[in-house]
N, C-alpha and C. Protein backbone atom coordinates (compact mmCIF):
# COMPACT_ATOMS: atom_id res chain seq x y z
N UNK A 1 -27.37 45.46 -13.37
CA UNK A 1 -26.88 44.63 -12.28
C UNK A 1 -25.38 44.87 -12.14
N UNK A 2 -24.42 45.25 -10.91
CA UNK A 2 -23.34 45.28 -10.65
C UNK A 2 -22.81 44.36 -9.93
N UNK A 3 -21.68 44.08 -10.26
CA UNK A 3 -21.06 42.90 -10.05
C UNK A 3 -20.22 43.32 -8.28
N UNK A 4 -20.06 42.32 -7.17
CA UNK A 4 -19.24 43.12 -6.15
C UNK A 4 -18.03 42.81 -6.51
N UNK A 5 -17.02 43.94 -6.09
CA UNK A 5 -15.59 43.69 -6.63
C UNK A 5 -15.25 42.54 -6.19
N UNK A 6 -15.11 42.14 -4.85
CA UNK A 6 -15.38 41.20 -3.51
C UNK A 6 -15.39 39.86 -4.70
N UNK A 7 -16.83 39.75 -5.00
CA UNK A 7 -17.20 38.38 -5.71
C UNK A 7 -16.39 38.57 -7.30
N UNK A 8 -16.31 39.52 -7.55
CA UNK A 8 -15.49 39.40 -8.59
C UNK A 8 -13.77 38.69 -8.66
N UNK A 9 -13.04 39.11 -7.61
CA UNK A 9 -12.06 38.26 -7.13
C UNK A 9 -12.32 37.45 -6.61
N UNK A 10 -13.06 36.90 -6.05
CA UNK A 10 -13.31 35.81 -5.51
C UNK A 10 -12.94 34.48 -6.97
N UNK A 11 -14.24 35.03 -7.56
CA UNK A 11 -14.30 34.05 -9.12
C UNK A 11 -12.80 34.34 -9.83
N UNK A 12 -12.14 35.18 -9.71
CA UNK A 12 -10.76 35.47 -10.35
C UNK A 12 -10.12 34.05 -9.89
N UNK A 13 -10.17 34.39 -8.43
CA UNK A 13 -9.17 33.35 -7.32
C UNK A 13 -10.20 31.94 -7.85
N UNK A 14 -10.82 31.71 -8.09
CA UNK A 14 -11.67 30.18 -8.05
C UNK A 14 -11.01 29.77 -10.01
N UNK A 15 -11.05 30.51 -10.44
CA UNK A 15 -10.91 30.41 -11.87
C UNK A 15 -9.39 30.21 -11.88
N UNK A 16 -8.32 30.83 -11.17
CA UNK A 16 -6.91 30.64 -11.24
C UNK A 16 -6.99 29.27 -10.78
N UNK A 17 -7.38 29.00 -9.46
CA UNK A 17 -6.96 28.00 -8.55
C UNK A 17 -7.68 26.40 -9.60
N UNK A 18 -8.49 26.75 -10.25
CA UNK A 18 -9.16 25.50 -11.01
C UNK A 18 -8.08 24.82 -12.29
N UNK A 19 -7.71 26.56 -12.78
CA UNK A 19 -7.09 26.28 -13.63
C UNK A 19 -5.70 24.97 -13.12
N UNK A 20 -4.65 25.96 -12.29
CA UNK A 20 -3.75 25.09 -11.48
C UNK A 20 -3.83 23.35 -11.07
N UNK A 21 -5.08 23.42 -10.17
CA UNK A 21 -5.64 21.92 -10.09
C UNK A 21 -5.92 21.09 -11.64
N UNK A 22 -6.34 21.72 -12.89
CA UNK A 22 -6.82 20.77 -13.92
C UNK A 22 -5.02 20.79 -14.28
N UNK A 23 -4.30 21.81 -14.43
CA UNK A 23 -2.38 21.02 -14.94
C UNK A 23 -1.92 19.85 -14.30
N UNK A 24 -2.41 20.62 -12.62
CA UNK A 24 -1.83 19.34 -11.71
C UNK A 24 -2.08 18.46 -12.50
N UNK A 25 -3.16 18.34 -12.49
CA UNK A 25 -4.22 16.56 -12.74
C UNK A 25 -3.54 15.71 -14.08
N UNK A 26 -3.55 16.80 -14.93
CA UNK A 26 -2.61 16.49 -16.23
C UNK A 26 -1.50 16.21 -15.77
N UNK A 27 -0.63 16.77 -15.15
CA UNK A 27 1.00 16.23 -14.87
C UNK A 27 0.96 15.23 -13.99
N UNK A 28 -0.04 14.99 -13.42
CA UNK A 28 -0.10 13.49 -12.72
C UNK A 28 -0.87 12.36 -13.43
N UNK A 29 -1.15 12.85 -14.46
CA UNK A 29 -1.59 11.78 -15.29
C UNK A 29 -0.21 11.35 -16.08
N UNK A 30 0.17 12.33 -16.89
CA UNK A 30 1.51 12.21 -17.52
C UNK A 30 2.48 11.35 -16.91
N UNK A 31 2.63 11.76 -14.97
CA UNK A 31 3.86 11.11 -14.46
C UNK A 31 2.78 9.58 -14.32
N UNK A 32 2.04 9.29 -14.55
CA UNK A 32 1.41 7.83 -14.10
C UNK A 32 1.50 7.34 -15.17
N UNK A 33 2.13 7.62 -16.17
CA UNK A 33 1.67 6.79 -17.66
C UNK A 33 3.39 6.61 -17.78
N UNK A 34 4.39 7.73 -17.55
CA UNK A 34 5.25 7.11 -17.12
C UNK A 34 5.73 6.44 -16.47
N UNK A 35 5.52 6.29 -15.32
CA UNK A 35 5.78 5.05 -14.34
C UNK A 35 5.04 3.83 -14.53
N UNK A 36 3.91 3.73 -15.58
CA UNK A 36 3.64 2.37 -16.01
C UNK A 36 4.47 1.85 -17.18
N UNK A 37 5.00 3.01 -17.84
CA UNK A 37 5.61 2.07 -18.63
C UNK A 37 7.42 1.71 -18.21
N UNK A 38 7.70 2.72 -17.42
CA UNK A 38 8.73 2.24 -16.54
C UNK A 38 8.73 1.19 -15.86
N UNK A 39 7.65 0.87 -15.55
CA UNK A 39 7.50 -1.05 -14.49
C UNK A 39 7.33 -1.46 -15.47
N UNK A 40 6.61 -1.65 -16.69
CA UNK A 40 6.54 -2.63 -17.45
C UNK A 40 8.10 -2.50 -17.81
N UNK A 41 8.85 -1.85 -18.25
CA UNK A 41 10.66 -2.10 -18.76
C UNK A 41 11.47 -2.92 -17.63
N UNK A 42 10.94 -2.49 -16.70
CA UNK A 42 11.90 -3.27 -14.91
C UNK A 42 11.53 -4.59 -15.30
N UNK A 43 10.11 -4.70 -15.56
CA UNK A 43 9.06 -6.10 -15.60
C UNK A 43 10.20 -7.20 -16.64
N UNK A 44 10.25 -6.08 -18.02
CA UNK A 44 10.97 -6.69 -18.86
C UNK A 44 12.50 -7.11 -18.42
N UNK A 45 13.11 -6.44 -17.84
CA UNK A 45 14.46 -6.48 -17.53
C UNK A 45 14.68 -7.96 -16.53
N UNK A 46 13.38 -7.59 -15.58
CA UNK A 46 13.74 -8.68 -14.56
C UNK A 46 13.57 -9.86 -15.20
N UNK A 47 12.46 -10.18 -16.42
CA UNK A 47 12.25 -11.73 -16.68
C UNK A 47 13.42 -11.82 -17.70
N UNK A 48 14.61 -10.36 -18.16
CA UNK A 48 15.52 -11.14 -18.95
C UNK A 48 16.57 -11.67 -17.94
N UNK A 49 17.14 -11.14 -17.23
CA UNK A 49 18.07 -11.16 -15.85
C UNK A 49 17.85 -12.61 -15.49
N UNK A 50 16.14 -13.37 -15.38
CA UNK A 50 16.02 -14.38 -15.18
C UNK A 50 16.48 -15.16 -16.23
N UNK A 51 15.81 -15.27 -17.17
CA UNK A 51 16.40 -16.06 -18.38
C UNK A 51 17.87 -16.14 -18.48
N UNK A 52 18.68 -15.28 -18.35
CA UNK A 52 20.20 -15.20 -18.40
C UNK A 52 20.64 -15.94 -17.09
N UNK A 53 20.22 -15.69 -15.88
CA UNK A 53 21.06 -16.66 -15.02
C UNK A 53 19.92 -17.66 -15.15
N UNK A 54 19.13 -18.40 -15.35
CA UNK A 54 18.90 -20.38 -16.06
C UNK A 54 19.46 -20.91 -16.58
N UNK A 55 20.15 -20.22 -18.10
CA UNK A 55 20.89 -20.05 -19.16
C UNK A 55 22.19 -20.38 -18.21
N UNK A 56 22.47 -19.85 -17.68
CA UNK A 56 23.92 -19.11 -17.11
C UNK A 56 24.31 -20.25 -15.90
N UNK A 57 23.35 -21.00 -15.25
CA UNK A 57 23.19 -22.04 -14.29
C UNK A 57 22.97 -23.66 -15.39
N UNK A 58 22.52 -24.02 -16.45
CA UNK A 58 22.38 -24.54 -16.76
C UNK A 58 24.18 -24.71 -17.71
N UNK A 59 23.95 -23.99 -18.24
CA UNK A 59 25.16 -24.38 -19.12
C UNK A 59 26.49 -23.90 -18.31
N UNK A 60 26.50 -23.82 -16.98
CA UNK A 60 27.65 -24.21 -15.69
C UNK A 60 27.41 -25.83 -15.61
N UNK A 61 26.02 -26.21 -15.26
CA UNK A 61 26.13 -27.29 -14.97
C UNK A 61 26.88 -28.23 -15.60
N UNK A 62 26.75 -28.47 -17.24
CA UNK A 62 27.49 -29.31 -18.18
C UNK A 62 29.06 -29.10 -18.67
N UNK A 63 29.36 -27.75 -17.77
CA UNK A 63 30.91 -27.71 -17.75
C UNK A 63 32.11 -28.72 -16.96
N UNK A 64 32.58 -29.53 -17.06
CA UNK A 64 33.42 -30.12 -16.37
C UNK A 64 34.83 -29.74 -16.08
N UNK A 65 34.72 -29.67 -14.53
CA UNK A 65 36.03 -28.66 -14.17
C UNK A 65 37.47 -29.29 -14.64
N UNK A 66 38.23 -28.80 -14.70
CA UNK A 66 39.66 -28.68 -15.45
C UNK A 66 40.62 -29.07 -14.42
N UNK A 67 41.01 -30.44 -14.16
CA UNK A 67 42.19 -30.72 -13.37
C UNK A 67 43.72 -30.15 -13.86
């Protein structure tokens, strides 16, 4: 049985192009696992930012201004 050159590149080109698509898929998995744990750090940042101005509004309040 002989193979056609034709279908032989063909499967070359299907075998490159698969390959390419399965990295993609990996480097977009990679960049999605980074950007979750990047929102979870924002996540963290924002509820400290909050805590600091409550903190920061509360203990204004019990200051008494300075004639």
């Amino acid at each position: 049985m002989t193979i056609d050159p034709a279908s032989e590149l063909s499967t070359k080109e299907f075998l490159e192009a698969f390959q390419k698509l399965k990295e993609g898929e990996e480097t977009a998995d990679r960049m999605e696992k980074m950007l979750n744990k990047l929102e979870g750090n924002i996540e963290a940042l924002l509820a400290a930012a909050e805590e600091l101005n409550k903190s920061d509004t509360a203990g204004s309040s019990n200051i008494e201004p300075s004639a």
